[in-house]
Protein backbone atom coordinates (compact mmCIF):
# COMPACT_ATOMS: atom_id res chain seq x y z
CA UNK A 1 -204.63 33.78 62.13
CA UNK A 2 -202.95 34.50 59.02
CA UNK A 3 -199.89 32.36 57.69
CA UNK A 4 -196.25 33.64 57.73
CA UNK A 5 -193.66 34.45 55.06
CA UNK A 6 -190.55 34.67 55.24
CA UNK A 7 -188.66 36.14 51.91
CA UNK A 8 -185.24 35.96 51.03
CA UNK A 9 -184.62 38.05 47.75
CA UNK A 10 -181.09 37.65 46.56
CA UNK A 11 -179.25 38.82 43.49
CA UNK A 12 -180.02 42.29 41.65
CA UNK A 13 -182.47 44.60 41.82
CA UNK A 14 -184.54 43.42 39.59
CA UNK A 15 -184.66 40.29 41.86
CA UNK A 16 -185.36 42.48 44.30
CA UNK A 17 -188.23 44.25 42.47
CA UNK A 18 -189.78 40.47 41.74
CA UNK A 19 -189.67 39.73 45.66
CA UNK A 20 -191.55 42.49 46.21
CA UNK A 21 -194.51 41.55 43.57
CA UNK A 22 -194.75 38.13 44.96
CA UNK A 23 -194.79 39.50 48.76
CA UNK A 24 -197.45 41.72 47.05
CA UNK A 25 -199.48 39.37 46.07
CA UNK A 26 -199.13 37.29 49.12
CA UNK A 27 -200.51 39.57 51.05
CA UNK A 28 -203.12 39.99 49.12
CA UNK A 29 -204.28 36.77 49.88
CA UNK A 30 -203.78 37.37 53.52
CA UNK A 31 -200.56 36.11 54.26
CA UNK A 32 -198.31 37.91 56.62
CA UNK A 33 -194.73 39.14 54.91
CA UNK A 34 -192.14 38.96 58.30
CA UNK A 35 -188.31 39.68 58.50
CA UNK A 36 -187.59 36.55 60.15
CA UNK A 37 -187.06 33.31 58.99
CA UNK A 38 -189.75 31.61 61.56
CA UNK A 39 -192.36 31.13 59.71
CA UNK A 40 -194.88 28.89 58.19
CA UNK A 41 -193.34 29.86 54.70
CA UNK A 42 -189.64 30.40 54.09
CA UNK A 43 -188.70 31.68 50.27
CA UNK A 44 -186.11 32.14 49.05
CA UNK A 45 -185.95 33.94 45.47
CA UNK A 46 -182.54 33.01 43.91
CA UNK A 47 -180.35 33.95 41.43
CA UNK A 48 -178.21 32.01 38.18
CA UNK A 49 -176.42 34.33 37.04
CA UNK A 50 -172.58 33.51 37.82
CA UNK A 51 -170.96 30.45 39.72
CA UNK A 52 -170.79 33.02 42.70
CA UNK A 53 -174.37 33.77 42.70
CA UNK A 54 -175.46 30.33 42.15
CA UNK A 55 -173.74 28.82 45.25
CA UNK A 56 -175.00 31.77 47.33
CA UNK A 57 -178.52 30.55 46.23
CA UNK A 58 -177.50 26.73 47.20
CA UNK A 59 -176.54 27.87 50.29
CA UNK A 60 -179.58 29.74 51.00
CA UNK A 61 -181.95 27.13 50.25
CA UNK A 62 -179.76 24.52 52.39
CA UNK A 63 -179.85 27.09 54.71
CA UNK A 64 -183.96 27.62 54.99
CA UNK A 65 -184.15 23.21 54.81
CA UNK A 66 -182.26 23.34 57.80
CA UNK A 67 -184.31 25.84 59.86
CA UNK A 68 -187.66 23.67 58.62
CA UNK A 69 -185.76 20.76 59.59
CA UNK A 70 -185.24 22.71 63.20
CA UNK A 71 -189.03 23.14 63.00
CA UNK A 72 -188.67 27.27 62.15
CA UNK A 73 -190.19 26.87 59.02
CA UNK A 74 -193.02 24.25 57.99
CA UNK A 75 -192.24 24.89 54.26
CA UNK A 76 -189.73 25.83 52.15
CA UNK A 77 -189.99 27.45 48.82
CA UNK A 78 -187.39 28.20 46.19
CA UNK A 79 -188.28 30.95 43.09
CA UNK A 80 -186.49 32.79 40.85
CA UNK A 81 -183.57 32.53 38.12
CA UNK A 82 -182.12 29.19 39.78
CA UNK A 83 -185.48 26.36 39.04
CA UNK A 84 -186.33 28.56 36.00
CA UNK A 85 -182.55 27.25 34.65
CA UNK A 86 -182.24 23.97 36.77
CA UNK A 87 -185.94 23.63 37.96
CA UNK A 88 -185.43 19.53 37.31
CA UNK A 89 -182.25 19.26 38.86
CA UNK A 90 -183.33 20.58 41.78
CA UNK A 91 -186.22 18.34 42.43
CA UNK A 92 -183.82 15.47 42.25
CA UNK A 93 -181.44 16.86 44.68
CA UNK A 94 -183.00 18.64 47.15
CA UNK A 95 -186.47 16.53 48.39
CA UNK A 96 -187.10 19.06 51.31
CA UNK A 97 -187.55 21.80 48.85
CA UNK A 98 -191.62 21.59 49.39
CA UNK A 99 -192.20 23.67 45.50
CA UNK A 100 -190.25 25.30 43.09
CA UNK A 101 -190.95 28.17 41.13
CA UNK A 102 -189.64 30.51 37.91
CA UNK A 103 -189.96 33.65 36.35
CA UNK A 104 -193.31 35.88 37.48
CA UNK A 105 -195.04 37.41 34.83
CA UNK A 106 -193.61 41.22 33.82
CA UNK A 107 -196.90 43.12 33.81
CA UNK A 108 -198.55 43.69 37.49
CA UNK A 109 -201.36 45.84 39.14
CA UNK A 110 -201.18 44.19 42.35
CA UNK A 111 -199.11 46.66 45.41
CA UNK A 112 -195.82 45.32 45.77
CA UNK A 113 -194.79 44.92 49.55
CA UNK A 114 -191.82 47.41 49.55
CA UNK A 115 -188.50 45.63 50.67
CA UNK A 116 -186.60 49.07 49.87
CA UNK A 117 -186.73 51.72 52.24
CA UNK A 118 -189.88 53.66 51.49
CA UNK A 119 -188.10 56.75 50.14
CA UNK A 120 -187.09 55.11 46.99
CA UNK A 121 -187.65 52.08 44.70
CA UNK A 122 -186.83 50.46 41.76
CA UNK A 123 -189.22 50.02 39.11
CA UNK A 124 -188.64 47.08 36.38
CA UNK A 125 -190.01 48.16 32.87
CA UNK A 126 -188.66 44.99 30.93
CA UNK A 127 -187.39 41.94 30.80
CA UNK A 128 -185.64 39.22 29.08
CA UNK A 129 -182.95 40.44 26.43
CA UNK A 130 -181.87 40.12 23.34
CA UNK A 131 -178.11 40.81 22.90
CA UNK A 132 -177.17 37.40 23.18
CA UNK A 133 -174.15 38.12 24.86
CA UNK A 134 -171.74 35.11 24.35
CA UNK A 135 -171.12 34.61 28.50
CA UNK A 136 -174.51 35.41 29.31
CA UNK A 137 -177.10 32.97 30.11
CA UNK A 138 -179.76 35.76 30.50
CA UNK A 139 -181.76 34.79 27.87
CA UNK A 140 -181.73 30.90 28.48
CA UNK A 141 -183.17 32.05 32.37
CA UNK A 142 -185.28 34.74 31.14
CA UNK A 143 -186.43 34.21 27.88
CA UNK A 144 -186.65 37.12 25.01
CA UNK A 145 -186.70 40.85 25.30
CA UNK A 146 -190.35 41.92 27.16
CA UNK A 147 -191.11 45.50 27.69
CA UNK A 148 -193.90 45.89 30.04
CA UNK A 149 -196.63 47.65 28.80
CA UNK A 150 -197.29 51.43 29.51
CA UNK A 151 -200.36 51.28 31.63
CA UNK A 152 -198.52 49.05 34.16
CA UNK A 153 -195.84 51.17 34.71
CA UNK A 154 -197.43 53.98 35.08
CA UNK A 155 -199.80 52.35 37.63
CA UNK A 156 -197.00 51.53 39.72
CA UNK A 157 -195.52 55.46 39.12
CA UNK A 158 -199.02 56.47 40.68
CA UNK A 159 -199.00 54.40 43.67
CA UNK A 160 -194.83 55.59 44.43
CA UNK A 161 -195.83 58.88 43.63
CA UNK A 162 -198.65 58.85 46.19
CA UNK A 163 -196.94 56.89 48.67
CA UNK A 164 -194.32 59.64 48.95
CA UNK A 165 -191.60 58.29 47.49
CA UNK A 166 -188.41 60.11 46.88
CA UNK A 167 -186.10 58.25 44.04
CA UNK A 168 -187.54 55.91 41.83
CA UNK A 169 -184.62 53.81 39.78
CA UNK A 170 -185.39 52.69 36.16
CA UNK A 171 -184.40 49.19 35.70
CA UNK A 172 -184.57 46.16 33.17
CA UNK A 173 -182.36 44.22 31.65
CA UNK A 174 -181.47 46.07 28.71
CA UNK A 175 -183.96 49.79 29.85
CA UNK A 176 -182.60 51.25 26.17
CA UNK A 177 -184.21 48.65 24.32
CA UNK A 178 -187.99 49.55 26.01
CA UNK A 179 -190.90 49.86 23.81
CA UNK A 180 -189.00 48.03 20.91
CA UNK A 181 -191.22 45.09 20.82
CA UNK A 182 -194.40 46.94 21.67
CA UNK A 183 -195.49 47.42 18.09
CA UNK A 184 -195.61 51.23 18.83
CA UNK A 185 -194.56 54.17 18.79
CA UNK A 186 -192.48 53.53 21.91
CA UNK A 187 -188.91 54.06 23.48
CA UNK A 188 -187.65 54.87 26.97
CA UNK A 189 -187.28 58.61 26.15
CA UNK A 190 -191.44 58.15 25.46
CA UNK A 191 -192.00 56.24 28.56
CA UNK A 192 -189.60 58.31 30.58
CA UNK A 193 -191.48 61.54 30.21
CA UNK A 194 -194.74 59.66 31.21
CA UNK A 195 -193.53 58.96 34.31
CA UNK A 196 -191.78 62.22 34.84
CA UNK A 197 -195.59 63.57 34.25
CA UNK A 198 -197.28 61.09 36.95
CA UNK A 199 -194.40 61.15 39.32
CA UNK A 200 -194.96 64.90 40.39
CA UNK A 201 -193.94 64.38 43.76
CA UNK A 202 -190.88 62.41 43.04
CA UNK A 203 -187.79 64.27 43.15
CA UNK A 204 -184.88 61.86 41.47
CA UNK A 205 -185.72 59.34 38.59
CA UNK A 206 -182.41 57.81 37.89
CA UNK A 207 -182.15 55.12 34.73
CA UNK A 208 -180.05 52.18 35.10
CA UNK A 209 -179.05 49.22 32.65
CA UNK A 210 -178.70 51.21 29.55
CA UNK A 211 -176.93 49.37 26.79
CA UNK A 212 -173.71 51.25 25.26
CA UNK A 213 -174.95 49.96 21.67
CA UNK A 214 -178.98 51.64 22.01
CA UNK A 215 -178.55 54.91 23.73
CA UNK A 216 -180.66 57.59 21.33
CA UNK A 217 -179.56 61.35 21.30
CA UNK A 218 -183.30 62.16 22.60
CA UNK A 219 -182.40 60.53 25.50
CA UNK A 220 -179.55 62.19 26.46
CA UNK A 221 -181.10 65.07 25.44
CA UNK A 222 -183.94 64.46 27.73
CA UNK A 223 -181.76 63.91 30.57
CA UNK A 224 -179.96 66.72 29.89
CA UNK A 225 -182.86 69.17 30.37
CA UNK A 226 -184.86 67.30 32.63
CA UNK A 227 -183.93 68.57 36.39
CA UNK A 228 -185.68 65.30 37.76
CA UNK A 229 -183.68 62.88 35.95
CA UNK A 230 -180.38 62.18 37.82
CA UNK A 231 -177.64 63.29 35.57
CA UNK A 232 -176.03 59.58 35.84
CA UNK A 233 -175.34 57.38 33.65
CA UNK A 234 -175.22 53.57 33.82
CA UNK A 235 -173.63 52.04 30.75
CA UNK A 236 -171.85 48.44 31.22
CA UNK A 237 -169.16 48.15 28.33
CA UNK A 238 -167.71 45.16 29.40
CA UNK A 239 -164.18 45.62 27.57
CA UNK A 240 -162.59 47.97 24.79
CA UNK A 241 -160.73 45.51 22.96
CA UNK A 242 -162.75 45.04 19.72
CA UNK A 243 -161.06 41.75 19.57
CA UNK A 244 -162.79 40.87 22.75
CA UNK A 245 -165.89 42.91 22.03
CA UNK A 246 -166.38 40.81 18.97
CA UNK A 247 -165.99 37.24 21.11
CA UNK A 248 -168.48 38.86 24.06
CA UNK A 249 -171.11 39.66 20.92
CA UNK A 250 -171.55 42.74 22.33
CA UNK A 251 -172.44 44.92 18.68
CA UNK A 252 -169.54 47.90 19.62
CA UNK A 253 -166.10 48.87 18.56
CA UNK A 254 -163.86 50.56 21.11
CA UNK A 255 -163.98 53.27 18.53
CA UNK A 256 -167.94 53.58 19.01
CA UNK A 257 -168.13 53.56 22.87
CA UNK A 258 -165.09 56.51 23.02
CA UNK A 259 -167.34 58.66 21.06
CA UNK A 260 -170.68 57.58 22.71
CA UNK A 261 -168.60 58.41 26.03
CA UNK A 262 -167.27 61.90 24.32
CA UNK A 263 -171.05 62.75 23.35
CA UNK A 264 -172.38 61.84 26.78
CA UNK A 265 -170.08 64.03 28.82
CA UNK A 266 -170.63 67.09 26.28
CA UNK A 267 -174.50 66.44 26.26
CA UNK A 268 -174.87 66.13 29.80
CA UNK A 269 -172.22 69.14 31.83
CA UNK A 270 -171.66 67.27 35.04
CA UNK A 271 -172.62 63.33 34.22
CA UNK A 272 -171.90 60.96 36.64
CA UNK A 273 -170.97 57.72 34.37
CA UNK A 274 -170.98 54.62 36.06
CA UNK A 275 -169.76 51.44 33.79
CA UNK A 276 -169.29 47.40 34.31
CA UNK A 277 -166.09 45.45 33.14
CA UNK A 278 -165.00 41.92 32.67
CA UNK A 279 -161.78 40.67 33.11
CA UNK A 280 -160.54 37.41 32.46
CA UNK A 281 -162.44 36.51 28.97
CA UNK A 282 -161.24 33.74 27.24
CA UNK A 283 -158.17 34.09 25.41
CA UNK A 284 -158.05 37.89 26.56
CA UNK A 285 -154.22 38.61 26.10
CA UNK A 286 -152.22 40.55 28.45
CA UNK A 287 -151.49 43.07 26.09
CA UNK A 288 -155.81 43.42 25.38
CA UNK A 289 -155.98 43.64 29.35
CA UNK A 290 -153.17 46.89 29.53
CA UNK A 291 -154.83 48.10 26.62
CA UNK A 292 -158.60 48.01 29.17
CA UNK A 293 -155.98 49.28 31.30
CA UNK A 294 -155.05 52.27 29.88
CA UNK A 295 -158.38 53.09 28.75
CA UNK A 296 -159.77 53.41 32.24
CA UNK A 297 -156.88 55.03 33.44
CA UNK A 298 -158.31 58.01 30.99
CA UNK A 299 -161.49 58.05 31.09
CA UNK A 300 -161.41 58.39 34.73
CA UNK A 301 -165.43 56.85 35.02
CA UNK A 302 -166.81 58.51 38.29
CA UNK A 303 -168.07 54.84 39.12
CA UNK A 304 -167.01 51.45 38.01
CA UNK A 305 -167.76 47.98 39.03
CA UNK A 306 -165.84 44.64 37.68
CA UNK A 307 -166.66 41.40 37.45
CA UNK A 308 -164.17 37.93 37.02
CA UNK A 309 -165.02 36.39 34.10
CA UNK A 310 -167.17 33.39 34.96
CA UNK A 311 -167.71 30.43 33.26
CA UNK A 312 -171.16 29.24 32.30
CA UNK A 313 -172.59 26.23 30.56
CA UNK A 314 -174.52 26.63 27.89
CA UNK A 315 -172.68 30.13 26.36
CA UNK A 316 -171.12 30.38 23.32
CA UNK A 317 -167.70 31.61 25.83
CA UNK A 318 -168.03 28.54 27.55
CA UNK A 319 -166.14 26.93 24.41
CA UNK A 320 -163.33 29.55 23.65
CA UNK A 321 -159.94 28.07 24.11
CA UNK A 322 -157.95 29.06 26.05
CA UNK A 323 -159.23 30.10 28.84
CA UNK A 324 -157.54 32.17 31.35
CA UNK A 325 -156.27 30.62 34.49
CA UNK A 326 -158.54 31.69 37.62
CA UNK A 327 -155.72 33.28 39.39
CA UNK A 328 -155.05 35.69 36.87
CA UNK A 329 -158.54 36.82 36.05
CA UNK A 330 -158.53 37.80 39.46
CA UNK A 331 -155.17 39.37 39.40
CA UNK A 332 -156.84 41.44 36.93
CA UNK A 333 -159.62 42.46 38.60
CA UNK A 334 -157.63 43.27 41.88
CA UNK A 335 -155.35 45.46 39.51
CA UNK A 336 -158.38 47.52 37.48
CA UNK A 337 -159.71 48.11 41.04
CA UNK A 338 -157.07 49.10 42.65
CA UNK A 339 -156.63 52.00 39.73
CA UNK A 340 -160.28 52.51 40.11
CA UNK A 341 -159.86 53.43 44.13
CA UNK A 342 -157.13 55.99 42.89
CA UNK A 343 -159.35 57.49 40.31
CA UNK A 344 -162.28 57.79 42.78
CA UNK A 345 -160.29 59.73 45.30
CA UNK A 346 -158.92 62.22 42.56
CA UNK A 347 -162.72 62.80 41.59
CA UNK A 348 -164.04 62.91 44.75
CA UNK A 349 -161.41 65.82 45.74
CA UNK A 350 -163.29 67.88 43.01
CA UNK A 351 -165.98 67.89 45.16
CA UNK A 352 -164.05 69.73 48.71
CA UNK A 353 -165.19 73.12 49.20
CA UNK A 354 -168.72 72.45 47.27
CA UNK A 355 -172.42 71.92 48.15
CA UNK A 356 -173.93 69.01 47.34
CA UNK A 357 -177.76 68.06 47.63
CA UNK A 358 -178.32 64.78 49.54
CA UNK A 359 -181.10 62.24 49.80
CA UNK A 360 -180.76 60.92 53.63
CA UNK A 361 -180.87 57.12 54.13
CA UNK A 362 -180.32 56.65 57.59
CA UNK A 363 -178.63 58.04 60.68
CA UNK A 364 -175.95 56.33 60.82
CA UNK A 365 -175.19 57.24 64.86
CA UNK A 366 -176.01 60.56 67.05
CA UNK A 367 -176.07 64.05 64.62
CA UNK A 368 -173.85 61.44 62.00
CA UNK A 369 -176.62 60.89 59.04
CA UNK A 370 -175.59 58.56 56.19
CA UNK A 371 -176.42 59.99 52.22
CA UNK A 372 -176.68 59.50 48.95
CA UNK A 373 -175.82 62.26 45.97
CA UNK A 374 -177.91 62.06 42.54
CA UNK A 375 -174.07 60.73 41.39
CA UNK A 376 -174.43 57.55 43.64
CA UNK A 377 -177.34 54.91 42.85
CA UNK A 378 -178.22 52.99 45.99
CA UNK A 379 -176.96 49.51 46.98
CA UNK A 380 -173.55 50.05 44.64
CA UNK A 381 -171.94 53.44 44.74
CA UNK A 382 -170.91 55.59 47.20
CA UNK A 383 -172.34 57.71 50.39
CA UNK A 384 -171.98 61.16 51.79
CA UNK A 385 -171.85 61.25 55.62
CA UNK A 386 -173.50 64.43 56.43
CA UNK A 387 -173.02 66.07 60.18
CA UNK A 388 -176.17 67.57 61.50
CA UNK A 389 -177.28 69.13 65.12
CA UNK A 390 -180.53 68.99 62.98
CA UNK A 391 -182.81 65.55 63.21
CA UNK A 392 -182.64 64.74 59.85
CA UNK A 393 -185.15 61.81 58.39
CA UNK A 394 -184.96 58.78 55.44
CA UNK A 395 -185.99 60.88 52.26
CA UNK A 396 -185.78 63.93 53.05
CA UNK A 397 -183.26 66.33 50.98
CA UNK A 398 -180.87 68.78 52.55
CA UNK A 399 -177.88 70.75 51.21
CA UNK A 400 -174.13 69.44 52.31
CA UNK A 401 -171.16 71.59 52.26
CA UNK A 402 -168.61 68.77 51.73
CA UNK A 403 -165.55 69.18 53.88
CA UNK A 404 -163.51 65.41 53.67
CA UNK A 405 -162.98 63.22 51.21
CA UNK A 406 -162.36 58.92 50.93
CA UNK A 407 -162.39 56.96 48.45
CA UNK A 408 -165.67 56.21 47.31
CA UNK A 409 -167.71 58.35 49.89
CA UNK A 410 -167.93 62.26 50.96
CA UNK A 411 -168.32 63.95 54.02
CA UNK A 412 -169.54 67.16 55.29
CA UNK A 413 -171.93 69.58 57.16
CA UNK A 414 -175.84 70.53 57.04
CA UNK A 415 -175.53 73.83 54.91
C-alpha cells in the first residue's frame, strides 16, 4: 500500500504552483497526494514573505506537530520560503519537524498534481528577482532573477492544453523581466505567443506580476490584438510619491507610471488594470499618503489590493527612521480601501444592462452558479453570480446579461 501525503500550500500562487510540482513528483514515486491531514506525510509548504505570512506558516507547522503528536501524521515536513530564509533556526526550535526543505528547482517535466480546479492553472515561468526592492526580502529567499527555459514551459502548455484546461495564468516574480537572462533572443511577448500557439484549446491566458518599470510596447501591443490574452493588466506600483518610490528602489517616477497607465488604457480599449499599494513606508508623510490618495481617487483602477507596510530584517527599509506607528499604517490602509470599495461600485455600474462572457467556477447553490469575467483573476478579484435553469459546469463559458451590481462582484442571467 502506498504512503500518504498530506500538502498544505500556503502563500501565493506561485507557492501554489511549487506544491503542485512536489505533489507531482510524489506521486511519481508512488505516494498517494490526500486532502486530509491523516497521513503518513504531513507538508506543509510555507511562506516568508511578511510578519503576517510568517506566523501563518508557524502556526501551520505547530499545527501538523500536533496532529503527529495525536498520531494523524507519522511525519512532518516543512518546505518552502520559511527554512530556505530560517532553515537553521528552525531546526533548533522545532525538534518534531522530521526534515526541512527550500526552494525546488524552476525547470520541471514531471506532471504536477493539480491543486487548482482543473479548468485553469497557473503556470510559473521565472523566478527569483532582481529589483532589489528595499522592503523586500525576495531575493535573500529566492535568490537572483531565473527565467525558466522555453522547452519547459511549453511542455507544461502541452499537457494543460491537452488536459482541457480553460485559463492558464502567467506568473513569476517579476513575468516582464522573462527571457532577460537567457542569453537569447527572448522576452515574454516571445514566449507569450509560443504558448498562445501550443495552447489551442485554451481559451483565456491572463499575465500576472508585470513590473510597472519593464512593460515593452510589443507587449501591449500583443495583448491588444490577441483575443486569447485577457485584456487585464496586473501592474503593482506600490506608491506615487517619487520621494517614496526612490526609498522602495523601485526604478519609477510618479511621472513615468501616469504615462505608462495613459498608454495602457489607449493601447488596450477596455483594460482591466489591477495594481498593489503600500501604505505605511517609513517616514511616508501624511501629506505623501493624500497625495497616493488623490491619485487613486483618479485613476479609478478597476482592481486594487493594499498591503501594511511590514517590517523585515535584513532590508535596506528595515533601517529608515522613522518609522510609522502600526496604528496608522493601518489607518491608511482601511482609508485607501474604503475609497477603493466606492470606486469598484461606480465601475461595476458600467457594467448593468451589458453581456458579459463568464468562465463558471462552481455552483454556488440550486440554478445560482458562481463566475469569473476575463476582468477578474482567480483567488483575488471579483465574481459574477450568474442565474441559470440551465446545469451549468466548472470551465465551461456562457454569456451573462448582468442585471445587479455590489461592490466587487456582478450578477445576472444565462443570456
Amino acid at each position: 500500500m502506498s504512503k500518504k501525503v498530506y500538502i498544505l500550500s500556503l502563500g501565493c500562487p506561485r507557492n501554489l504552483a511549487d506544491s503542485e510540482i512536489i505533489a507531482g513528483r510524489l506521486k511519481a514515486k508512488g505516494y498517494t497526494i490526500v486532502d486530509t491531514p491523516r497521513a503518513d506525510i504531513g507538508m506543509v509548504n510555507t511562506c516568508a514573505f511578511i510578519k503576517e505570512a510568517k506566523e501563518e506558516s508557524i502556526e501551520a507547522i505547530l499545527g501538523l506537530v500536533e496532529l503527529k503528536n495525536k498520531g494523524a501524521l507519522k511525519k512532518v515536513i516543512v518546505s518552502g520560503c520559511l527554512p530556505q530564509r530560517y532553515g537553521g533556526e528552525l531546526a533548533r526550535h522545532l525538534k518534531e519537524v522530521d526534515g526541512f526543505t527550500g526552494r525546488i528547482s524552476l525547470n520541471h517535466t514531471s506532471n504536477r498534481y493539480r491543486f487548482t480546479p482543473q479548468h485553469y492553472a497557473y503556470v510559473k515561468i521565472s523566478d527569483g528577482c532582481r529589483n532589489n526592492c528595499s522592503y523586500c526580502v525576495i531575493p535573500k529567499i529566492k535568490g537572483p532573477y531565473a527565467s525558466r527555459t522555453e522547452d519547459s514551459v511549453l511542455q507544461e502548455i502541452d499537457c494543460l492544453n491537452k488536459a482541457g484546461t480553460s485559463e492558464i495564468n502567467i506568473i513569476g516574480q517579476d513575468t516582464t523581466l522573462y527571457g532577460t537572462d537567457l542569453g537569447k533572443c527572448q522576452s515574454l511577448h516571445h514566449i507569450l505567443k509560443k504558448i498562445i500557439k501550443h495552447g489551442k484549446n485554451i481559451h483565456w491566458v491572463r499575465l500576472l506580476y508585470l513590473y510597472p518599470g519593464h512593460v515593452q510596447d510589443e507587449l501591449l501591443e500583443l495583448i491588444a490584438a490577441e483575443p486569447k490574452v485577457c485584456k487585464y493588466i496586473d501592474l503593482p506600483i506600490q506608491h506615487i510619491n517619487d520621494r517614496i518610490l526612490k526609498l522602495m528602489h523601485r526604478h519609477t517616477t510618479g511621472a513615468q507610471i501616469r504615462k505608462l497607465l495613459e498608454k495602457v488604457r489607449k493601447k488596450i480599449p477596455g483594460v482591466a488594470i489591477r495594481t498593489a499599494l503600500i501604505t505605511g513606508f517609513p517616514t511616508e508623510r501624511d501629506e505623501e499618503f493624500r497625495e497616493l490618495l488623490d491619485f487613486v481617487r483618479e485613476s479609478k483602477f478597476e482592481r486594487l489590493g493594499v498591503f501594511v507596510y511590514s517590517r523585515e530584517e535584513d532590508t535596506r527599509a528595515a533601517g529608515l527612521k522613522p518609522q510609522v506607528p502600526e496604528k496608522t499604517r493601518r489607518a491608511r490602509f482601511d482609508e485607501l480601501m474604503s475609497l477603493q470599495q466606492e470606486i469598484s461600485l461606480e465601475i461595476n455600474r458600467k457594467y448593468l444592462g451589458t453581456v458579459q462572457e463568464v468562465l463558471i467556477e462552481a455552483e454556488e447553490k440550486e440554478n445560482i452558479y458562481l463566475g469569473r469575467t476575463e476582468m477578474d483573476a482567480p483567488e483575488v478579484d471579483g465574481s459574477v453570480y450568474v442565474k441559470s435553469d440551465k446545469k451549468l459546469n466548472p470551465g465551461e463559458f456562457v454569456k451573462v446579461n448582468i442585471n445587479d451590481t455590489l461592490e466587487y462582484d456582478l450578477a445576472g442571467d444565462l443570456a
